[in-house]
Protein backbone atom coordinates (compact mmCIF):
# COMPACT_ATOMS: atom_id res chain seq x y z
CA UNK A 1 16.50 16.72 89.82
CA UNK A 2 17.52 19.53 92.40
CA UNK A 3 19.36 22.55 93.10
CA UNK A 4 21.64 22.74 95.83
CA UNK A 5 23.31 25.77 97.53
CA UNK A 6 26.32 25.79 99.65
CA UNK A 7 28.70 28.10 101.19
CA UNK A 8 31.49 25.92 101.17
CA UNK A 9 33.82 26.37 98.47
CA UNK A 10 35.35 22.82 98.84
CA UNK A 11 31.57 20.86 98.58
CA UNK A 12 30.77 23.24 95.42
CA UNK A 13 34.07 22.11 94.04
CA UNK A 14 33.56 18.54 94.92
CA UNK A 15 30.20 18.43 93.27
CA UNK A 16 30.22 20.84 90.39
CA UNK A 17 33.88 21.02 89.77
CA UNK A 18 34.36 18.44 86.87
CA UNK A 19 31.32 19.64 85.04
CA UNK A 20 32.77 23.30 84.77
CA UNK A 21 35.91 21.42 83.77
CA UNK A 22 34.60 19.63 80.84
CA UNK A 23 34.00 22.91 78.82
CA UNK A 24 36.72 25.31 80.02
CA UNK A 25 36.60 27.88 77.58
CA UNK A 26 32.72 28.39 77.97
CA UNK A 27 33.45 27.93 82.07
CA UNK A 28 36.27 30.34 82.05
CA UNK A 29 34.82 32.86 84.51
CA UNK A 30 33.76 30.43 87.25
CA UNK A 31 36.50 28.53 87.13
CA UNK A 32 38.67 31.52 87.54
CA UNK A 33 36.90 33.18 90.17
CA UNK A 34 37.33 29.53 92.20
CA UNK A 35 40.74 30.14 91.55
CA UNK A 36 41.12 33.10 93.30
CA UNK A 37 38.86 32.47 96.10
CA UNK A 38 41.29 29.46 96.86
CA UNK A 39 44.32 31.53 96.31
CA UNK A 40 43.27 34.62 97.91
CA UNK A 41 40.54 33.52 100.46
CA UNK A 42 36.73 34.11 100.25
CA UNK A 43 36.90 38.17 100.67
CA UNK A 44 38.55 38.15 97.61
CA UNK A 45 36.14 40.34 95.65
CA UNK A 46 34.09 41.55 99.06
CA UNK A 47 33.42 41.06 102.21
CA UNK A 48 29.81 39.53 102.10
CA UNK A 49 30.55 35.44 101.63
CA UNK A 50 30.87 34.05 98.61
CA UNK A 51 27.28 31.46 97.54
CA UNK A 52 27.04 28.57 95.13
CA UNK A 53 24.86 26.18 94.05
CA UNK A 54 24.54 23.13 91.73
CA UNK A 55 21.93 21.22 90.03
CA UNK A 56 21.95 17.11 89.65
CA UNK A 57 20.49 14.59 87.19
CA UNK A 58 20.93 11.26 86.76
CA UNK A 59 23.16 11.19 89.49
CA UNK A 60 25.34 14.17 88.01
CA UNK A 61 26.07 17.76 87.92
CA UNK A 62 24.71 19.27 84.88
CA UNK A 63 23.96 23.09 86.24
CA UNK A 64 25.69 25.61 87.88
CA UNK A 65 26.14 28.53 89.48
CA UNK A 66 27.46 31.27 92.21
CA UNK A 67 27.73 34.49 93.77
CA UNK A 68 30.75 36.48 94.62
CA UNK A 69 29.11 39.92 96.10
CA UNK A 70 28.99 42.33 95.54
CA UNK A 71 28.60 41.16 92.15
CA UNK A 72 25.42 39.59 90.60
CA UNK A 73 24.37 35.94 90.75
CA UNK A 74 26.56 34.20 88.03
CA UNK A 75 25.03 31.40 86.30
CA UNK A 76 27.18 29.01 84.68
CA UNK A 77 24.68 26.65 83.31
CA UNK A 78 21.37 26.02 83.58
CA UNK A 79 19.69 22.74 82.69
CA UNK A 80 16.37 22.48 80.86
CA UNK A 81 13.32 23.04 83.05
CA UNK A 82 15.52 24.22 85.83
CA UNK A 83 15.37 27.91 86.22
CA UNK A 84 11.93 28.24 88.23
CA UNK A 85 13.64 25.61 91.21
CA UNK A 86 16.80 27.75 90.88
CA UNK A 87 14.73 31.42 91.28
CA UNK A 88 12.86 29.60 94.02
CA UNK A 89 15.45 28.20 95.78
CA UNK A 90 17.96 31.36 95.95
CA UNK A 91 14.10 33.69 96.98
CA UNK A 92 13.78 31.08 99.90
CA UNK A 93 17.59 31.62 101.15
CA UNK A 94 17.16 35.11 101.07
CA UNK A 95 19.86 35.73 98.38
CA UNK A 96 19.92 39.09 96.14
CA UNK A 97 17.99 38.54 93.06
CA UNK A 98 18.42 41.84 91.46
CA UNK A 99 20.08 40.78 88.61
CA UNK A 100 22.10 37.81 86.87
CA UNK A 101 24.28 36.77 84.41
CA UNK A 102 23.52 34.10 82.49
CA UNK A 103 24.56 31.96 79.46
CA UNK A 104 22.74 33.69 75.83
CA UNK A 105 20.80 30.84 75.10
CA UNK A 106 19.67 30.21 78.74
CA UNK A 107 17.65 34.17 78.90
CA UNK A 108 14.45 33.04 77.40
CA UNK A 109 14.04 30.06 79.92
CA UNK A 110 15.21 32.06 83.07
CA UNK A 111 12.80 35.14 81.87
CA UNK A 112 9.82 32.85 81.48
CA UNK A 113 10.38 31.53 84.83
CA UNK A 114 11.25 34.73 86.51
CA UNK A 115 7.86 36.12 84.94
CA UNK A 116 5.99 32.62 86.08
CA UNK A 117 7.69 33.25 89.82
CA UNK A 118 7.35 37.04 90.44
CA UNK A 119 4.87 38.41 87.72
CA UNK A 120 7.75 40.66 86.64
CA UNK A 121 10.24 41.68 83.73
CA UNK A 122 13.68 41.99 82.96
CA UNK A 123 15.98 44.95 81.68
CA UNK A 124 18.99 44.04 80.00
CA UNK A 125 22.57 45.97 81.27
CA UNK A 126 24.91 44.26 79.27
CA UNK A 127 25.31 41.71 76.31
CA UNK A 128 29.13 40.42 75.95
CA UNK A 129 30.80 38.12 73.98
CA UNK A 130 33.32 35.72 74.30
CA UNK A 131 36.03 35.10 71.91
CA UNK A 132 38.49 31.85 71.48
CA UNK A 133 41.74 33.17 70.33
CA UNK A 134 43.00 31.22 67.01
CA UNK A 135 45.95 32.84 65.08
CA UNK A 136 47.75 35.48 66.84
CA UNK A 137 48.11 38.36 64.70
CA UNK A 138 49.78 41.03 65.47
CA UNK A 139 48.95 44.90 64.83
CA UNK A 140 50.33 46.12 61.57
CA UNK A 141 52.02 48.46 61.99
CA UNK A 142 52.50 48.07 65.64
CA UNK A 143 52.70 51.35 67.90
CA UNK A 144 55.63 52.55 69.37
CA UNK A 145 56.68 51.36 72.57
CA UNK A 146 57.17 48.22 74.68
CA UNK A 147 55.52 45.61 76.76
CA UNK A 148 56.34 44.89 79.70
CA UNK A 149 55.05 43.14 83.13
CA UNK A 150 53.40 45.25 85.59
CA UNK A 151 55.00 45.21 89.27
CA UNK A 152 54.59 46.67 92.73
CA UNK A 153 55.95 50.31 92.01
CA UNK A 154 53.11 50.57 89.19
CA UNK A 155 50.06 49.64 91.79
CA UNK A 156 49.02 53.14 92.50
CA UNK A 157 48.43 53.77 88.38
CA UNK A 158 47.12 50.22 87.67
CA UNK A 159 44.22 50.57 90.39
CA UNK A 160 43.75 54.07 89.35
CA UNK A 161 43.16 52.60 85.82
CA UNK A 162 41.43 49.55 87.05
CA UNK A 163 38.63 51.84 88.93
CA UNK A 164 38.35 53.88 85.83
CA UNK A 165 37.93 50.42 83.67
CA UNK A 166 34.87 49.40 85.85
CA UNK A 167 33.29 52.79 85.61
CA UNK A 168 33.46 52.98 82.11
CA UNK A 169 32.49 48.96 81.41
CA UNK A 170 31.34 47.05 84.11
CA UNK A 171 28.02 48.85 84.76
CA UNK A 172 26.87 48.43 88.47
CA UNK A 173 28.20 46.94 91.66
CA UNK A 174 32.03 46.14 91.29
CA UNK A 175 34.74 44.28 93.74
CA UNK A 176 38.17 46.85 95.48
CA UNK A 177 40.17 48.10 92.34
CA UNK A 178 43.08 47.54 95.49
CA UNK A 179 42.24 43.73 95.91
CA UNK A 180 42.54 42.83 91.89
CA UNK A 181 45.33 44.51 91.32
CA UNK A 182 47.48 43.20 94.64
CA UNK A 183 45.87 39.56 93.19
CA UNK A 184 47.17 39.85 89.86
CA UNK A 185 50.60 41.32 90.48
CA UNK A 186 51.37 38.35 93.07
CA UNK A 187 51.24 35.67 89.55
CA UNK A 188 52.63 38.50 87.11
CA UNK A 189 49.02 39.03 85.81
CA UNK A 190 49.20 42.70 84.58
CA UNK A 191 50.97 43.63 81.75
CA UNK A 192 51.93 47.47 80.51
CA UNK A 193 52.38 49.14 76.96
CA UNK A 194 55.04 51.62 77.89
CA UNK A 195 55.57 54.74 75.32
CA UNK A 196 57.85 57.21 75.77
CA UNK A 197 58.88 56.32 78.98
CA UNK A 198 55.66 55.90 80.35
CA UNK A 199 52.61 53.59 81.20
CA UNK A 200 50.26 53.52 78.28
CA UNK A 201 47.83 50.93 78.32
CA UNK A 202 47.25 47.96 80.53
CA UNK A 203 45.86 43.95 79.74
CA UNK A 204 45.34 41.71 82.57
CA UNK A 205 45.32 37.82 82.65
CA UNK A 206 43.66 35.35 84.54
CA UNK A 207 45.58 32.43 86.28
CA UNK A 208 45.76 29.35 84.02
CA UNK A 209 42.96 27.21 84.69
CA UNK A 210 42.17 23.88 82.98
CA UNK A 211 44.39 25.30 80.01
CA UNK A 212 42.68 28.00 79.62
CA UNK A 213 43.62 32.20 80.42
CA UNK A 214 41.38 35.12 80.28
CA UNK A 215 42.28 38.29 78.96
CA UNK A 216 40.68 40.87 81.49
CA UNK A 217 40.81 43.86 81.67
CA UNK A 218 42.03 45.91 78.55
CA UNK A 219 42.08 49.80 79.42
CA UNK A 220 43.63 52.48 77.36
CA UNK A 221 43.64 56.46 79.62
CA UNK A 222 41.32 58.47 77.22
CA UNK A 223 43.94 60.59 76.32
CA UNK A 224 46.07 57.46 74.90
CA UNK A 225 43.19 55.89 72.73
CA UNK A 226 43.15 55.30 68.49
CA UNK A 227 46.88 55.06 68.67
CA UNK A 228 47.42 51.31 68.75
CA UNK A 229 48.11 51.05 72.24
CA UNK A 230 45.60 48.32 72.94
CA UNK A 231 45.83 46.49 70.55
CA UNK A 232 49.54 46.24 71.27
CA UNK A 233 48.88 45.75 74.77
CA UNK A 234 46.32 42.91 73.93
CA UNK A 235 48.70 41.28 71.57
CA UNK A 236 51.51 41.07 73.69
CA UNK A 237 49.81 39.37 76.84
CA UNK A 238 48.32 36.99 74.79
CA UNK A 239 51.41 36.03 73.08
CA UNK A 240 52.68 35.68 77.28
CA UNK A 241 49.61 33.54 78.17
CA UNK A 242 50.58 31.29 74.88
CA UNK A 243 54.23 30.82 76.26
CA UNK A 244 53.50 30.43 79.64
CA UNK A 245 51.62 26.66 78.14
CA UNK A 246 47.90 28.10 77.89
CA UNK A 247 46.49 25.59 75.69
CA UNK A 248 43.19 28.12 75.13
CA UNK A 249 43.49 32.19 75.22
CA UNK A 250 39.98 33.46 75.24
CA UNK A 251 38.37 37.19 76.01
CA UNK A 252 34.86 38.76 76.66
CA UNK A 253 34.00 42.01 74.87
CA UNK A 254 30.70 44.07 75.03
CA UNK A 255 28.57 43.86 72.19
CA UNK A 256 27.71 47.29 72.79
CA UNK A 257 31.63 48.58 71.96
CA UNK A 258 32.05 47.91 67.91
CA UNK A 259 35.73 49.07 68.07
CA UNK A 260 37.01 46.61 70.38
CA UNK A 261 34.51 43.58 68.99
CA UNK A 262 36.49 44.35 65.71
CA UNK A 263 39.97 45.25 67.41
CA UNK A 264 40.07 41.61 68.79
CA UNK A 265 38.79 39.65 65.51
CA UNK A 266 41.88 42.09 63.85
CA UNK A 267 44.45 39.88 66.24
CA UNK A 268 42.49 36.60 65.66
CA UNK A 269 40.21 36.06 68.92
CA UNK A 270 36.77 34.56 66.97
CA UNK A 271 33.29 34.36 68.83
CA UNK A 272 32.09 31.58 70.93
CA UNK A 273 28.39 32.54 73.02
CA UNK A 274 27.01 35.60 74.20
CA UNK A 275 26.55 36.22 78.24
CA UNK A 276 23.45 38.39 79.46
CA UNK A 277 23.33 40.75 82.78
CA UNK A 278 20.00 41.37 83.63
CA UNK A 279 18.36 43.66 85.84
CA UNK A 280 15.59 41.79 87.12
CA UNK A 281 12.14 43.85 88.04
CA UNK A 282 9.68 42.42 90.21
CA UNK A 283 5.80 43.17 89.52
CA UNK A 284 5.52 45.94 91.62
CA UNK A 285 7.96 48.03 89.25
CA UNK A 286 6.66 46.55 86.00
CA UNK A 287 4.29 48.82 85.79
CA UNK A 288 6.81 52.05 85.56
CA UNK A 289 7.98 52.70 82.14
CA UNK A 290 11.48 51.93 82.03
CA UNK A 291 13.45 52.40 78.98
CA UNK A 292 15.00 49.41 77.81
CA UNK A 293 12.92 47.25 79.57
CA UNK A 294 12.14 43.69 77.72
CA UNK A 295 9.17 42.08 79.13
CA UNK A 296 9.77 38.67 80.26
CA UNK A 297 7.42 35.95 78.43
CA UNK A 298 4.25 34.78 79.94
């Protein structure tokens, strides 16, 4: 039983691909960031190369994981007694291991074997959820307004919105607002809630991969929120991903955000597993008192 790394996106594919197939809804985000790194090349969310890795059993995949940077190490699964080789093996390569993003039910493994490797601890940035989409249901009453698909003469708003999305949400090192949005307008991926004549609120989606399409992102301008406009927004690319023959419509939220955890169970999304980012501190900073900190198990 071993991890392997790789920078070639065809070997990772070749290796790991059917195990992130066989549970696309919990696989969504690596399997849509492959996606786009075949569609739009490997600077797709940077300009440092894309890593990846798998780990084999029995003569199969059954782990996973990759890197696109800037952001953090992105582990897609992470088989029993596995996360030591895995800390080891991305240390050795030189790789940045300042935080990750792992699976819920993985953190207490990965934490015990980050502690075992480095003597440190772990702060936690950001607990999401992911939600499966069941019965659409519309807002009642719905705002006023429209849908409609973003396109080239709304770029200069959309990545305006887009950089103030990842300030607000994403919490640390984040891809070119420019390169999303020119990605997602070349499939029709942005969609607009348009009120009074103009742009109100935006919803993104993901390519359709395995059956499966992410909403991501939702942003409503400050001065446009508590009027519906998400929720409308939300409702109507969903409904678009459904047409267009996604067989799964799924989301993440942050746990941290009530009103849009609740928003989405309003229109029917219902939870699947919780994702952890952690900021991982080596020994040498355990020692400083920082708030928020949960010490990794010994």
């Amino acid at each position: 039983m071993a991890w392997t790394l790789t920078g070639s996106l065809d070997e990772f594919e070749a290796a790991a691909g059917e195990h992130l197939r066989t549970d696309p809804v919990r696989q969504t985000v690596p399997l849509t960031l492959l996606a786009t790194l075949r569609e739009r090349g490997l600077a797709a969310f940077g300009d440092a190369p894309p890593v990846y890795g798998w780990h084999r059993s029995a003569g199969q995949a059954d782990g996973a994981f990759l890197q696109t940077p800037p952001y953090p190490v992105l582990v897609a699964s992470l088989p029993d007694e596995s996360a030591l080789s895995l800390i080891s093996l991305l240390s050795e390569d030189g790789r940045d291991l300042s935080a990750v993003n792992l699976p819920g039910p993985a953190e207490p493994a990965f934490l015990g074997a980050w502690a075992a490797a480095t003597g440190g601890s772990a702060a936690t940035r950001q607990r999401s959820r992911l939600f499966r989409l069941g019965a659409l249901a519309a807002p009642d009453p719905m705002p006023s307004g429209a849908a409609r698909v973003a396109g080239s003469a709304d770029r200069d708003v959309l990545i305006s919105w887009h950089e103030a999305f990842s300030r607000e949400v994403e919490r640390g090192a984040h891809g070119p607002a420019d390169r999303m949005v020119d990605d997602r307008l070349s499939y029709g991926g942005l969609m607009l809630w348009e009120a009074d004549g103009r742009p109100a609120a935006m919803a993104g989606i993901t390519r359709l991969v395995a059956g499966v399409a992410r909403v991501a992102p939702v942003y409503t301008p400050p001065g446009n929120r508590r009027r519906g406009f998400g929720g409308a927004v939300t409702t109507a690319v969903s409904q678009a991903a459904i047409d267009a023959g996604a067989a799964e419509v799924v989301l993440y939220t942050d746990l941290a955000n009530p009103t849009s955890n609740a928003l989405y169970q309003r229109l029917g999304y219902r939870p699947v597993e919780e994702r952890v980012l952690l900021d991982l501190l080596p020994a040498s900073r355990d020692q400083a008192n920082v708030t928020g900190t949960r010490r990794a198990p010994s």
